[in-house]
Protein backbone atom coordinates (compact mmCIF):
# COMPACT_ATOMS: atom_id res chain seq x y z
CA UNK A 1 171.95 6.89 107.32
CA UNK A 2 168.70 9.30 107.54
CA UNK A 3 165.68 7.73 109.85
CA UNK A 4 163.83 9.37 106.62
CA UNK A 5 165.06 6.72 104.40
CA UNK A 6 163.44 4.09 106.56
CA UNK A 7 159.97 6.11 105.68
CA UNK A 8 160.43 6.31 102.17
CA UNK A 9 158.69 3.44 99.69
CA UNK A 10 161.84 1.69 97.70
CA UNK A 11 159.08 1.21 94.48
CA UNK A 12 157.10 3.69 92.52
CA UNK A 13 153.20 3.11 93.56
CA UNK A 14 150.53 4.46 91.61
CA UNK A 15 149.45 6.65 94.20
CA UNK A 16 152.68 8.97 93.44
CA UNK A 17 151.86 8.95 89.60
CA UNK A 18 148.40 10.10 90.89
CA UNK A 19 149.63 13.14 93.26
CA UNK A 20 152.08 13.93 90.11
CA UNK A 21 149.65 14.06 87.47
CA UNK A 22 147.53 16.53 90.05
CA UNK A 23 150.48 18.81 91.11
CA UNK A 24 151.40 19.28 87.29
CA UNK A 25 147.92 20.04 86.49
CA UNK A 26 147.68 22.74 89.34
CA UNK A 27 151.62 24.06 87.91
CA UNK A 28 149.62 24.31 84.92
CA UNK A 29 146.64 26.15 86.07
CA UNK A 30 148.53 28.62 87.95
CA UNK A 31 151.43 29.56 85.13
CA UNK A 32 147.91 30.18 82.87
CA UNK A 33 147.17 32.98 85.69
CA UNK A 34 150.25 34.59 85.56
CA UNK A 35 149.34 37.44 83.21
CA UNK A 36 146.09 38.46 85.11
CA UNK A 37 148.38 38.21 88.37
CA UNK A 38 150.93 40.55 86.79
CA UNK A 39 148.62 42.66 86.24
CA UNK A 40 146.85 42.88 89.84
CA UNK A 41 150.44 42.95 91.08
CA UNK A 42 150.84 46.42 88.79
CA UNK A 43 147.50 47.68 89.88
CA UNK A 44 148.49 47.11 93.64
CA UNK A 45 151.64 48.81 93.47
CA UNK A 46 150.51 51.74 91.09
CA UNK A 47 147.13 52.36 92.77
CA UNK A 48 146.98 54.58 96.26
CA UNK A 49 148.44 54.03 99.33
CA UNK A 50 146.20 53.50 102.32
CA UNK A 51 147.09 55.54 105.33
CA UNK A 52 146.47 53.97 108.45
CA UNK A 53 144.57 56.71 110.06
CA UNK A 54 141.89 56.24 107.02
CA UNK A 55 141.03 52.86 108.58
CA UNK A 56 138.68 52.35 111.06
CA UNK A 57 139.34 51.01 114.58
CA UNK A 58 139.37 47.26 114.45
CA UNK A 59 137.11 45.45 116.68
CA UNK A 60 136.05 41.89 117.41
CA UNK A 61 133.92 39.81 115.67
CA UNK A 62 132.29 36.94 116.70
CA UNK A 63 130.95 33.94 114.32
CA UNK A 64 127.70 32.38 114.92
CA UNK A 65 125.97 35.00 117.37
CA UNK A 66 123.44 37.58 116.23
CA UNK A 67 124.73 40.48 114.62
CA UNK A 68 128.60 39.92 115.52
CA UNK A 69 127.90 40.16 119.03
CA UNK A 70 129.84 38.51 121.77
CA UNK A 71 127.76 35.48 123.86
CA UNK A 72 125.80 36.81 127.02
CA UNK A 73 127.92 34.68 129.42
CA UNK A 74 131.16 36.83 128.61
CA UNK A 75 131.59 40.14 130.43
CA UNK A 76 133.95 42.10 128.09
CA UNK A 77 132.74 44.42 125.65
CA UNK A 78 132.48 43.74 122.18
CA UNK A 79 133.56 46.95 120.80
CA UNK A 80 136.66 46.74 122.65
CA UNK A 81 139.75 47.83 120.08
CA UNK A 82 141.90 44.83 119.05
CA UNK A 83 145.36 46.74 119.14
């Protein structure tokens, strides 16, 4: 016998009918976006290809300090190319 079956309630709470009623109402939500997701999907894959040398060099960012900039206690450069 599965150890999973020892995890698993043996009645129906109202908790599940809760979770249920939300996942069917998120099913619900999403199959009402389909069309104007069928048509981004079209407009991705008809629209232009980006060529990688178009894009600029990637470089770090950092959250929370002035402008982007890396903290004053590290040494490394911030414009420093991530690949």
């Amino acid at each position: 016998m599965s150890s999973l079956l020892q995890v698993q309630s043996r009645t129906w709470q109202a908790e599940y009918t809760r979770d249920l009623i939300d996942l069917l109402n998120v099913l619900g939500l999403l199959e009402e976006l389909e069309p104007r997701q069928a048509e981004f999907l079209d407009a991705v894959l008809t629209g232009p290809l980006v060529n990688g040398q178009d894009l600029p060099t990637a470089t770090a960012q950092f959250a929370g300090t002035s402008r982007g900039k890396r903290p004053a206690d590290s040494s490394e450069a911030t414009t420093e190319p991530l690949f």
